[in-house]
PDB file of N, CA and C in Angstrom:
ATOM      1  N   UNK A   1     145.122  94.929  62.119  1.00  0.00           N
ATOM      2  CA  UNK A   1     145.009  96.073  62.980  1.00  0.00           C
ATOM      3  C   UNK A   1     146.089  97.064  62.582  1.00  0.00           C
ATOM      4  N   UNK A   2     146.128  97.984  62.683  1.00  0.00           N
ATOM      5  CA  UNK A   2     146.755  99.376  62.755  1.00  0.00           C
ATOM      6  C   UNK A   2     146.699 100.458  63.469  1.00  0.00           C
ATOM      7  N   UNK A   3     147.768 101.306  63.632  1.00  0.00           N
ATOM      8  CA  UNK A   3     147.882 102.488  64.516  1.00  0.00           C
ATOM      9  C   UNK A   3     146.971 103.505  64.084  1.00  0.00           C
ATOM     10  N   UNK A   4     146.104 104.423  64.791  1.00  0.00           N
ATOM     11  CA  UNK A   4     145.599 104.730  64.188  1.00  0.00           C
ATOM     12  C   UNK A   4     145.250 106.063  65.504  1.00  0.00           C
ATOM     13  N   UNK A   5     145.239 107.569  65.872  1.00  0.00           N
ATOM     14  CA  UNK A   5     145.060 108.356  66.641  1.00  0.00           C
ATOM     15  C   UNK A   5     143.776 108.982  66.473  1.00  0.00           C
ATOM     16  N   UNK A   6     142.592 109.180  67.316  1.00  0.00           N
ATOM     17  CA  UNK A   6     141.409 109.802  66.977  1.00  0.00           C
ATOM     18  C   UNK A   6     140.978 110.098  68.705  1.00  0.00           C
ATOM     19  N   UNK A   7     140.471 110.792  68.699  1.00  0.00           N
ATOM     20  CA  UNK A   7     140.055 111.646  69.782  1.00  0.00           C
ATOM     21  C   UNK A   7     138.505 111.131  70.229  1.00  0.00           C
ATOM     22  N   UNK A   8     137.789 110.512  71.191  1.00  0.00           N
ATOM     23  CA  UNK A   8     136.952 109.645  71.661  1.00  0.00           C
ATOM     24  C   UNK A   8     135.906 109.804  72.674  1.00  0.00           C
ATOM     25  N   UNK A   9     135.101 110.785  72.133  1.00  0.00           N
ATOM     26  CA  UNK A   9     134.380 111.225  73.534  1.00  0.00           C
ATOM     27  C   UNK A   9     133.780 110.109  74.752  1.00  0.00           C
ATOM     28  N   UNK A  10     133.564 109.787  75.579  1.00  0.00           N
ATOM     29  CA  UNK A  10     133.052 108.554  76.262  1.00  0.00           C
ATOM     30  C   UNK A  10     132.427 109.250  77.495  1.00  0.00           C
ATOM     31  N   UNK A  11     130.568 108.820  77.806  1.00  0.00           N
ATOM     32  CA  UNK A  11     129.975 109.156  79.248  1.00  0.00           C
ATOM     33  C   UNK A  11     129.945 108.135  79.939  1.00  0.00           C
ATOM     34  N   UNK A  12     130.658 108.827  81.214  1.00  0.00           N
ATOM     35  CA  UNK A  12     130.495 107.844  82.367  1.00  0.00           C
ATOM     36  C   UNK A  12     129.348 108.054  83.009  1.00  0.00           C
ATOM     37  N   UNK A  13     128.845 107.153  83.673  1.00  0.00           N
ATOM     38  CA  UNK A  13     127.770 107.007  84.413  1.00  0.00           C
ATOM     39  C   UNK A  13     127.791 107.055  85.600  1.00  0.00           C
ATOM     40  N   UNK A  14     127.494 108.158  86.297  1.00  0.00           N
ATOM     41  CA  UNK A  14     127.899 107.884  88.401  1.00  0.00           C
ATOM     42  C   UNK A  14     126.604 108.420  88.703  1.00  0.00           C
ATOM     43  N   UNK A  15     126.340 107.832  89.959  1.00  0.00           N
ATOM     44  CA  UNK A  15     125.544 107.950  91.021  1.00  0.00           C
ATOM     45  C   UNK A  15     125.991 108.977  91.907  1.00  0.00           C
ATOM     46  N   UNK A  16     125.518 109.903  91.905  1.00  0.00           N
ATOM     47  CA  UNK A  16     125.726 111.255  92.690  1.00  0.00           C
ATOM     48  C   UNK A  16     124.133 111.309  93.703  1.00  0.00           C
ATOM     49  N   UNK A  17     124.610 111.986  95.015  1.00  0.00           N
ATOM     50  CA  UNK A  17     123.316 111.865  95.874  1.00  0.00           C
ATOM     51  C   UNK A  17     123.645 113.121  95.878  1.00  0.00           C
ATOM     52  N   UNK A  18     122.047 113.588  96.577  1.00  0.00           N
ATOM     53  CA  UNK A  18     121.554 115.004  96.423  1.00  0.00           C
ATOM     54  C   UNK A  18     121.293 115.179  98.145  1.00  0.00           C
ATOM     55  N   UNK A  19     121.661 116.783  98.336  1.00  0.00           N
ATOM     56  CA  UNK A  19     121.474 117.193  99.683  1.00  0.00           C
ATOM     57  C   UNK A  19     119.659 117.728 100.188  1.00  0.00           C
ATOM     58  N   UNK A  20     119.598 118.015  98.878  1.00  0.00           N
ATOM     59  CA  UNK A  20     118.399 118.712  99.040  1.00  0.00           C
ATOM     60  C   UNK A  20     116.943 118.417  97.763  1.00  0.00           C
ATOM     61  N   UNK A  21     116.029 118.651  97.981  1.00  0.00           N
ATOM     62  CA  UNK A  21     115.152 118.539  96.735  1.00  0.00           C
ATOM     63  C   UNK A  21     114.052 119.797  97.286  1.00  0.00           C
ATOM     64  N   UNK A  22     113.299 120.237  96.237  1.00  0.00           N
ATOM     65  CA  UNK A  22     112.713 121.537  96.144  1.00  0.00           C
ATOM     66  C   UNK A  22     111.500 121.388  94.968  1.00  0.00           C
ATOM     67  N   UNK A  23     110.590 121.983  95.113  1.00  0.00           N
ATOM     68  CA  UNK A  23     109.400 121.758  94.416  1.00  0.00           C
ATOM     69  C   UNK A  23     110.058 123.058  93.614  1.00  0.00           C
ATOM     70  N   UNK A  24     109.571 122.787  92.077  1.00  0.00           N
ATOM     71  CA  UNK A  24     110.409 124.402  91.344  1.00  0.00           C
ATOM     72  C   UNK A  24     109.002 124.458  90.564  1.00  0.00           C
ATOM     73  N   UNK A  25     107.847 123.730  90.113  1.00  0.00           N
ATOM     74  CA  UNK A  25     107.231 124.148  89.409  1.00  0.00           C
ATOM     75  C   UNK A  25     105.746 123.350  89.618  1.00  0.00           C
ATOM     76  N   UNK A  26     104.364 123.602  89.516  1.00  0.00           N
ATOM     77  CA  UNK A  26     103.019 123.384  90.538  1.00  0.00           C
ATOM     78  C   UNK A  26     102.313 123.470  88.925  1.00  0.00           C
ATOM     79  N   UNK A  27     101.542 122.981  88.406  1.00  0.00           N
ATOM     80  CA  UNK A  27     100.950 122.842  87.163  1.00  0.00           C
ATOM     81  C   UNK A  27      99.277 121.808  87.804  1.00  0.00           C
ATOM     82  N   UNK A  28      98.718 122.995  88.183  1.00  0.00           N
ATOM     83  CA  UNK A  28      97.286 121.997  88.901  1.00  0.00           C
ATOM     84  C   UNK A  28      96.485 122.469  87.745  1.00  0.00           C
ATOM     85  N   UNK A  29      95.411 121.461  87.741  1.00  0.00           N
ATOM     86  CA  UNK A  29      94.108 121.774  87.215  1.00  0.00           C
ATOM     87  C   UNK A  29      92.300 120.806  87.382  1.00  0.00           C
ATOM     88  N   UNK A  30      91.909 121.639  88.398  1.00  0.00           N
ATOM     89  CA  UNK A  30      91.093 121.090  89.499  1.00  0.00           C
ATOM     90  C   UNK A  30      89.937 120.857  88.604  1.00  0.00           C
ATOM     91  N   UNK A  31      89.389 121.000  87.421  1.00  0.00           N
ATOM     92  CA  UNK A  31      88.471 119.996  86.521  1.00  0.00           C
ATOM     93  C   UNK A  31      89.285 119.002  85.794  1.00  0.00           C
ATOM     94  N   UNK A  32      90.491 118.565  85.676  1.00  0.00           N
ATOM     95  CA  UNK A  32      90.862 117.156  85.746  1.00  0.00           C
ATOM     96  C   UNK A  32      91.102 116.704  86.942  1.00  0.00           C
ATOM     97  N   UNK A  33      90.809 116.870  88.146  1.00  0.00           N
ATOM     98  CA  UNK A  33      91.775 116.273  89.229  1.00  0.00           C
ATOM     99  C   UNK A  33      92.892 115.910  89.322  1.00  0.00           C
ATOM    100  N   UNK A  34      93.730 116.723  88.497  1.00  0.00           N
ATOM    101  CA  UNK A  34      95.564 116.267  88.838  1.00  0.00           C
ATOM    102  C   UNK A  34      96.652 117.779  89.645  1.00  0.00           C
ATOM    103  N   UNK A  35      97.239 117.227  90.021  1.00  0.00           N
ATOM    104  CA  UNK A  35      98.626 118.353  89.907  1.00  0.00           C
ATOM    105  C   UNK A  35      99.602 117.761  89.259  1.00  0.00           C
ATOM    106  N   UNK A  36     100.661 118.638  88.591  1.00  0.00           N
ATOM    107  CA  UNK A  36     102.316 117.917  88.467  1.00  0.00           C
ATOM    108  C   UNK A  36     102.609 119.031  89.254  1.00  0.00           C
ATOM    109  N   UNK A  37     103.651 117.842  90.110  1.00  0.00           N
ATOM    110  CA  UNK A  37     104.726 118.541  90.498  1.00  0.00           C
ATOM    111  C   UNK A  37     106.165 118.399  90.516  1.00  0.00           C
ATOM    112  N   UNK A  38     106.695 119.657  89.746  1.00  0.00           N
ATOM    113  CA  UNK A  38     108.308 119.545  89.440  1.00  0.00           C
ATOM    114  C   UNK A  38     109.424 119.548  90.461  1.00  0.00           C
ATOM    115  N   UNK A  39     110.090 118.588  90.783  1.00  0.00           N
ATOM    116  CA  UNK A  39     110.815 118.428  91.942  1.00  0.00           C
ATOM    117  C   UNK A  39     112.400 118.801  90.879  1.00  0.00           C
ATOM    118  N   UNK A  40     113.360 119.332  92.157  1.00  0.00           N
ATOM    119  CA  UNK A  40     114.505 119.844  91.730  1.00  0.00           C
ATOM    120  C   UNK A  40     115.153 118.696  92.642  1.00  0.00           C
ATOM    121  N   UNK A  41     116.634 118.311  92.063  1.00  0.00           N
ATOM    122  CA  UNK A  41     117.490 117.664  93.411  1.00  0.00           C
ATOM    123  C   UNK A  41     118.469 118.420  92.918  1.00  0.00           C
ATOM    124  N   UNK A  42     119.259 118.923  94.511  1.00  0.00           N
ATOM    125  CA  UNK A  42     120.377 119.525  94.433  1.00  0.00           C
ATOM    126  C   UNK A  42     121.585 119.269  95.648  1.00  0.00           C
ATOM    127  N   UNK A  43     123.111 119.007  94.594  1.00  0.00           N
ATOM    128  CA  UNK A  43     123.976 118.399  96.098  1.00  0.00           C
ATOM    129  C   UNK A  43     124.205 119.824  97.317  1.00  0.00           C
ATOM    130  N   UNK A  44     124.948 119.473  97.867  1.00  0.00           N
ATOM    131  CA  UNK A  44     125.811 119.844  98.939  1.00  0.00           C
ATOM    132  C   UNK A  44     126.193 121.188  98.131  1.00  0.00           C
ATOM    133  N   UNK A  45     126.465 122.106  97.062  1.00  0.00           N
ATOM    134  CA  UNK A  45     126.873 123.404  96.452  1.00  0.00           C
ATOM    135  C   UNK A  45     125.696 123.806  95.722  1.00  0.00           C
ATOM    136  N   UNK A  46     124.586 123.152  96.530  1.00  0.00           N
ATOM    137  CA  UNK A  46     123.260 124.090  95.559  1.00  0.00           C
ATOM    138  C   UNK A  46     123.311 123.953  94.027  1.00  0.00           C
ATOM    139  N   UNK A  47     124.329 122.735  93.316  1.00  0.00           N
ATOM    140  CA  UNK A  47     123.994 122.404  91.976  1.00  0.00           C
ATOM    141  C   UNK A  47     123.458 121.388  91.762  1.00  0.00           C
ATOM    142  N   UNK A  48     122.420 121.791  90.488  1.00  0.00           N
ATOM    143  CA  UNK A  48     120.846 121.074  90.082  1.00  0.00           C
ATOM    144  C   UNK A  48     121.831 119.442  89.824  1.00  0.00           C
ATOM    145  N   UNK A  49     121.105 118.386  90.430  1.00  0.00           N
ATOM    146  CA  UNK A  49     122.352 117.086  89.644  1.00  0.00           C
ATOM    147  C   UNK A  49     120.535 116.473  89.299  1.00  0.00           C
ATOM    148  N   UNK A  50     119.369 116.767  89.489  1.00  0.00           N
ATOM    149  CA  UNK A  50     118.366 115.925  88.744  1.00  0.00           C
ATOM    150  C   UNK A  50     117.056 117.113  88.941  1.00  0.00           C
ATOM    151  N   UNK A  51     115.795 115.946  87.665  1.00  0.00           N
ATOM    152  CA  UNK A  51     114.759 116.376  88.519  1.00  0.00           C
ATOM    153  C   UNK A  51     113.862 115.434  88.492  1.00  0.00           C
ATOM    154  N   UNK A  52     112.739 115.706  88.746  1.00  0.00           N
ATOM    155  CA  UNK A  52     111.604 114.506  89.020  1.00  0.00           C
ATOM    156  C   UNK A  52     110.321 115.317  88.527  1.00  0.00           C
ATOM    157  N   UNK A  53     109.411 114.925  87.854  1.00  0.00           N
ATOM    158  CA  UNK A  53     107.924 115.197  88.104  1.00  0.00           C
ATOM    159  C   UNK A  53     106.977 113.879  88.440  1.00  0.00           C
ATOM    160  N   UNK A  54     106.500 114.430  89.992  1.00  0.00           N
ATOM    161  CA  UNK A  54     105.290 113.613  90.241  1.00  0.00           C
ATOM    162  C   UNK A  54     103.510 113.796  89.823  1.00  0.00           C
ATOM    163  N   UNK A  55     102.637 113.068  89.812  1.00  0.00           N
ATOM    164  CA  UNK A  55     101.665 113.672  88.909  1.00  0.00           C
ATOM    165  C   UNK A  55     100.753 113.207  90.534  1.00  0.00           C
ATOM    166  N   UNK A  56     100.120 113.848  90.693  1.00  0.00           N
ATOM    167  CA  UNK A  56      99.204 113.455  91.754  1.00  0.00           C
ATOM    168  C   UNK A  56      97.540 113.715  91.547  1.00  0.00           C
ATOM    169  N   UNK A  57      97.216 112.597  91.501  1.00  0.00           N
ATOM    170  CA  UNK A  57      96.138 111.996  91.121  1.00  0.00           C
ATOM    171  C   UNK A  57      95.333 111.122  91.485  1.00  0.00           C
ATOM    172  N   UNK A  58      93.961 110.647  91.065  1.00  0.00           N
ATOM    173  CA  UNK A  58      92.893 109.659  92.037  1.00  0.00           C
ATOM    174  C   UNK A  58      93.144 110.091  93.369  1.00  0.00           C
ATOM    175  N   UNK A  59      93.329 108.848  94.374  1.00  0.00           N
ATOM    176  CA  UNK A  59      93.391 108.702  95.722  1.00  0.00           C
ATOM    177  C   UNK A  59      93.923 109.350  96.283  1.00  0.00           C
ATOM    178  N   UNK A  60      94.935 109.959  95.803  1.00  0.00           N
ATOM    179  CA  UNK A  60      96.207 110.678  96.151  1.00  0.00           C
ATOM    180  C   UNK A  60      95.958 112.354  96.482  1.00  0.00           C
ATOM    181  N   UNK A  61      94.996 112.696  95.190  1.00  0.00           N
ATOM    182  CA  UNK A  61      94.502 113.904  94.659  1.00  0.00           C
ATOM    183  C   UNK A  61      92.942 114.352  95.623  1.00  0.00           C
ATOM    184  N   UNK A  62      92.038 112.545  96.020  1.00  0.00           N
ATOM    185  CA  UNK A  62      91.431 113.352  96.370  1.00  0.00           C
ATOM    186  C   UNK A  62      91.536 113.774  98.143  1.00  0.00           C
ATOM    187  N   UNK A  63      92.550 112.705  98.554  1.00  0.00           N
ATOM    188  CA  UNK A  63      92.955 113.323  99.609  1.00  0.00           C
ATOM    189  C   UNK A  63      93.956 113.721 100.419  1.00  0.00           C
ATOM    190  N   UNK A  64      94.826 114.418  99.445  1.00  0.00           N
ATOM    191  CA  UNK A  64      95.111 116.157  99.162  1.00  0.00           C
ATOM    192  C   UNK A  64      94.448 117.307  98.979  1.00  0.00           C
ATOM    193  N   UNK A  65      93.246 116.987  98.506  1.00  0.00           N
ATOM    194  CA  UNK A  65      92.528 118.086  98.285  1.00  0.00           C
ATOM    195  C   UNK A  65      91.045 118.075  99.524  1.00  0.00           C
ATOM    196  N   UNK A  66      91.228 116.636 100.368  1.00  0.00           N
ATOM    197  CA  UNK A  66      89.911 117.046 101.185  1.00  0.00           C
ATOM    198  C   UNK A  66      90.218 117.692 102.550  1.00  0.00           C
ATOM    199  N   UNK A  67      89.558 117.977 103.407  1.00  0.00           N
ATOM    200  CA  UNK A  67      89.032 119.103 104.358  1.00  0.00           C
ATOM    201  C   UNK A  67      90.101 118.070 105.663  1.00  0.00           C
ATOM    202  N   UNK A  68      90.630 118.273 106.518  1.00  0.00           N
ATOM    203  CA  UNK A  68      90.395 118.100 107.965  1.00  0.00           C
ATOM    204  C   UNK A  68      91.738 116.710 107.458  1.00  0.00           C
ATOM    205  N   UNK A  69      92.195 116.498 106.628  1.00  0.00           N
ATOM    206  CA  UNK A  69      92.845 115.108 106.500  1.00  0.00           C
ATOM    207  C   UNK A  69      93.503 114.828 107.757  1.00  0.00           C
ATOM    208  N   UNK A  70      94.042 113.762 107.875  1.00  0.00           N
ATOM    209  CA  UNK A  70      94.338 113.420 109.362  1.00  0.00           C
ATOM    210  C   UNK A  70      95.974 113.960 109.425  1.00  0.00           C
ATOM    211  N   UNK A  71      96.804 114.047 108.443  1.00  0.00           N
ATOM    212  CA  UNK A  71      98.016 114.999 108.217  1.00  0.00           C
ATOM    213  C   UNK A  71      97.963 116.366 108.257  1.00  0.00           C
ATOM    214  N   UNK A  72      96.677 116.786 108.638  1.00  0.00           N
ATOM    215  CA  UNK A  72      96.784 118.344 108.612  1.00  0.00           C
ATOM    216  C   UNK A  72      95.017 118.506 108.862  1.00  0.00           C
ATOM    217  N   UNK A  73      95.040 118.552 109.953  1.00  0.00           N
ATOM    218  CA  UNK A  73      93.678 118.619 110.642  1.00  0.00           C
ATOM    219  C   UNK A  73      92.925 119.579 110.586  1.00  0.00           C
ATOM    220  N   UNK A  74      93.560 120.955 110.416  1.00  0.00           N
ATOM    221  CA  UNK A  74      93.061 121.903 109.984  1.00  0.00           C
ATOM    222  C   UNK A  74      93.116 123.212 108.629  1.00  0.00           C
ATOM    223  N   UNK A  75      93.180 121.515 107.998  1.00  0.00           N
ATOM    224  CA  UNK A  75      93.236 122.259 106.220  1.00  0.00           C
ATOM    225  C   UNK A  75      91.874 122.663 106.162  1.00  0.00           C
ATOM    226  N   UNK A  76      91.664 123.768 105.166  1.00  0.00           N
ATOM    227  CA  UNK A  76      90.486 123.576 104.367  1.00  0.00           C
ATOM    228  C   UNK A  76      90.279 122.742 103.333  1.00  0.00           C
ATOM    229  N   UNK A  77      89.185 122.162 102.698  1.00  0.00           N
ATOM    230  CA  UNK A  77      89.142 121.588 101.596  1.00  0.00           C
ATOM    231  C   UNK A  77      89.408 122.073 100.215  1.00  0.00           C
ATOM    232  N   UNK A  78      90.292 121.814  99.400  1.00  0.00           N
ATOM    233  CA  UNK A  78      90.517 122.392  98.073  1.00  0.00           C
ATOM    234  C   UNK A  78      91.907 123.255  98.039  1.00  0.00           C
ATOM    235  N   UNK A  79      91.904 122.992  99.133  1.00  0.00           N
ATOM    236  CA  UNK A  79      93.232 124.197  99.272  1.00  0.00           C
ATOM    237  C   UNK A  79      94.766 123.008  99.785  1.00  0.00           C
ATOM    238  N   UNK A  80      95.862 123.349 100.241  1.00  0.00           N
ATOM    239  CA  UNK A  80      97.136 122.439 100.113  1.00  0.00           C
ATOM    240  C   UNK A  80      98.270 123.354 100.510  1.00  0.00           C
ATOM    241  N   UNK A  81      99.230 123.130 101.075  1.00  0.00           N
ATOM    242  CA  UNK A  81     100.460 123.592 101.683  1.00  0.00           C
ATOM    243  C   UNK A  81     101.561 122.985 101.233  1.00  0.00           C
ATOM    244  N   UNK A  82     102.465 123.840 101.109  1.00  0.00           N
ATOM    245  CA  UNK A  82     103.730 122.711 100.388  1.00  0.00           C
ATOM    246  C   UNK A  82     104.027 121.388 101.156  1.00  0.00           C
ATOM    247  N   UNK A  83     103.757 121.737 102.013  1.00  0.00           N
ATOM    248  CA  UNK A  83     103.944 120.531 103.343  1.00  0.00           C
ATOM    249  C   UNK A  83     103.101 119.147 103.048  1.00  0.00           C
ATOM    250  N   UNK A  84     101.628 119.689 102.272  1.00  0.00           N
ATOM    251  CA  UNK A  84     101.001 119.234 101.889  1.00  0.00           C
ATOM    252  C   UNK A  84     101.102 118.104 101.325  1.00  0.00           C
ATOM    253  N   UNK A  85     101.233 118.647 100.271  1.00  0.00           N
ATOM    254  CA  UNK A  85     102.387 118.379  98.911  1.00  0.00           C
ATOM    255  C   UNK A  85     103.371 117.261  99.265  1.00  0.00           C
ATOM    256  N   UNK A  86     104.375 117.506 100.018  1.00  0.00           N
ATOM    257  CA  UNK A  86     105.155 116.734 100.489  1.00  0.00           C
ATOM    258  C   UNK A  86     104.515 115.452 101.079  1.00  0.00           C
ATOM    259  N   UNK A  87     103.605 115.408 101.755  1.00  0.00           N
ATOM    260  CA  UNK A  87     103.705 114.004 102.330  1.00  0.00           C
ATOM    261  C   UNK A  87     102.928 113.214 101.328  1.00  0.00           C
ATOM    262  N   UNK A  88     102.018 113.825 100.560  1.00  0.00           N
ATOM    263  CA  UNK A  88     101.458 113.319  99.347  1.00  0.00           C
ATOM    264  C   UNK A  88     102.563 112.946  98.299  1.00  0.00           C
ATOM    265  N   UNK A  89     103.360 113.393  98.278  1.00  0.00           N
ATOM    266  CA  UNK A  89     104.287 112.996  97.190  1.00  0.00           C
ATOM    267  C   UNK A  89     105.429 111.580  97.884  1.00  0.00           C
ATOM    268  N   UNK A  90     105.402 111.307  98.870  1.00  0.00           N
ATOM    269  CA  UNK A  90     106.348 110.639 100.040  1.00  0.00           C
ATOM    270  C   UNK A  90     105.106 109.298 100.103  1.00  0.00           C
ATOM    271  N   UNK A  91     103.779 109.328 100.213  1.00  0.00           N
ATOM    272  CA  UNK A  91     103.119 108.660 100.309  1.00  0.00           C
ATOM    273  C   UNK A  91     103.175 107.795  98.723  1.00  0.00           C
ATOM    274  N   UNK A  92     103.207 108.403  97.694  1.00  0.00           N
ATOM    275  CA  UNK A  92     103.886 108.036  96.290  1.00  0.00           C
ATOM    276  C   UNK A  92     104.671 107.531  96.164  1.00  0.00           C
ATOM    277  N   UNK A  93     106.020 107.858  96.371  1.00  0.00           N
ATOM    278  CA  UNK A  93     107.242 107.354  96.402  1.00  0.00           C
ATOM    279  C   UNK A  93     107.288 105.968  97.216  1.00  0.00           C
ATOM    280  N   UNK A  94     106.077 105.783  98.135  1.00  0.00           N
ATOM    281  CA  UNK A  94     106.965 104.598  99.238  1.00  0.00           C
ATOM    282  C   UNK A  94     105.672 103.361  98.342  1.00  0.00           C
ATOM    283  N   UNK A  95     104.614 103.817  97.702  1.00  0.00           N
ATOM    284  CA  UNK A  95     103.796 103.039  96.720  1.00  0.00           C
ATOM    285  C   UNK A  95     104.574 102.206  95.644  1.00  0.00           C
TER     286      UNK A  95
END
């Protein structure tokens, strides 16, 4: 062994939690039956620390997209609210 001085970049790895998350980007296309959707997470100073894309699809997709769902009784069919969105994507996450 020997002395030897060199300069050592090294990433740490931490777990940072987020205050908030935000849909930043909607990429549908209703002759495949999918959406993506681009989720933002951001802490406590409104800085980006992740993101997520969920793809929503089959079961998920087709009811999000049908009429009267029991989460929103007076949707139209084909149509969706960010709110929408949200519990469809929450219904994902807990899958």
């Amino acid at each position: 062994m020997r002395d030897y001085v060199k300069s050592i970049t090294q990433t740490v790895e931490q777990s940072v939690s987020s205050a908030t998350e935000e849909i930043t980007t909607i990429v549908e296309d209703k002759s495949k039956s999918y959406i993506n959707v681009g989720i933002t997470f951001k802490d406590s100073d409104s800085n980006t620390i992740g993101t997520e894309n969920v793809m929503i699809v089959g079961d998920h997709y087709t009811l999000l997209m049908s009429a009267n769902p029991e989460f929103a009784t007076s949707k139209p069919e084909n149509e969706y609210r960010e709110s929408d969105l949200w519990y469809i994507i929450d219904l994902i996450r807990a899958s």
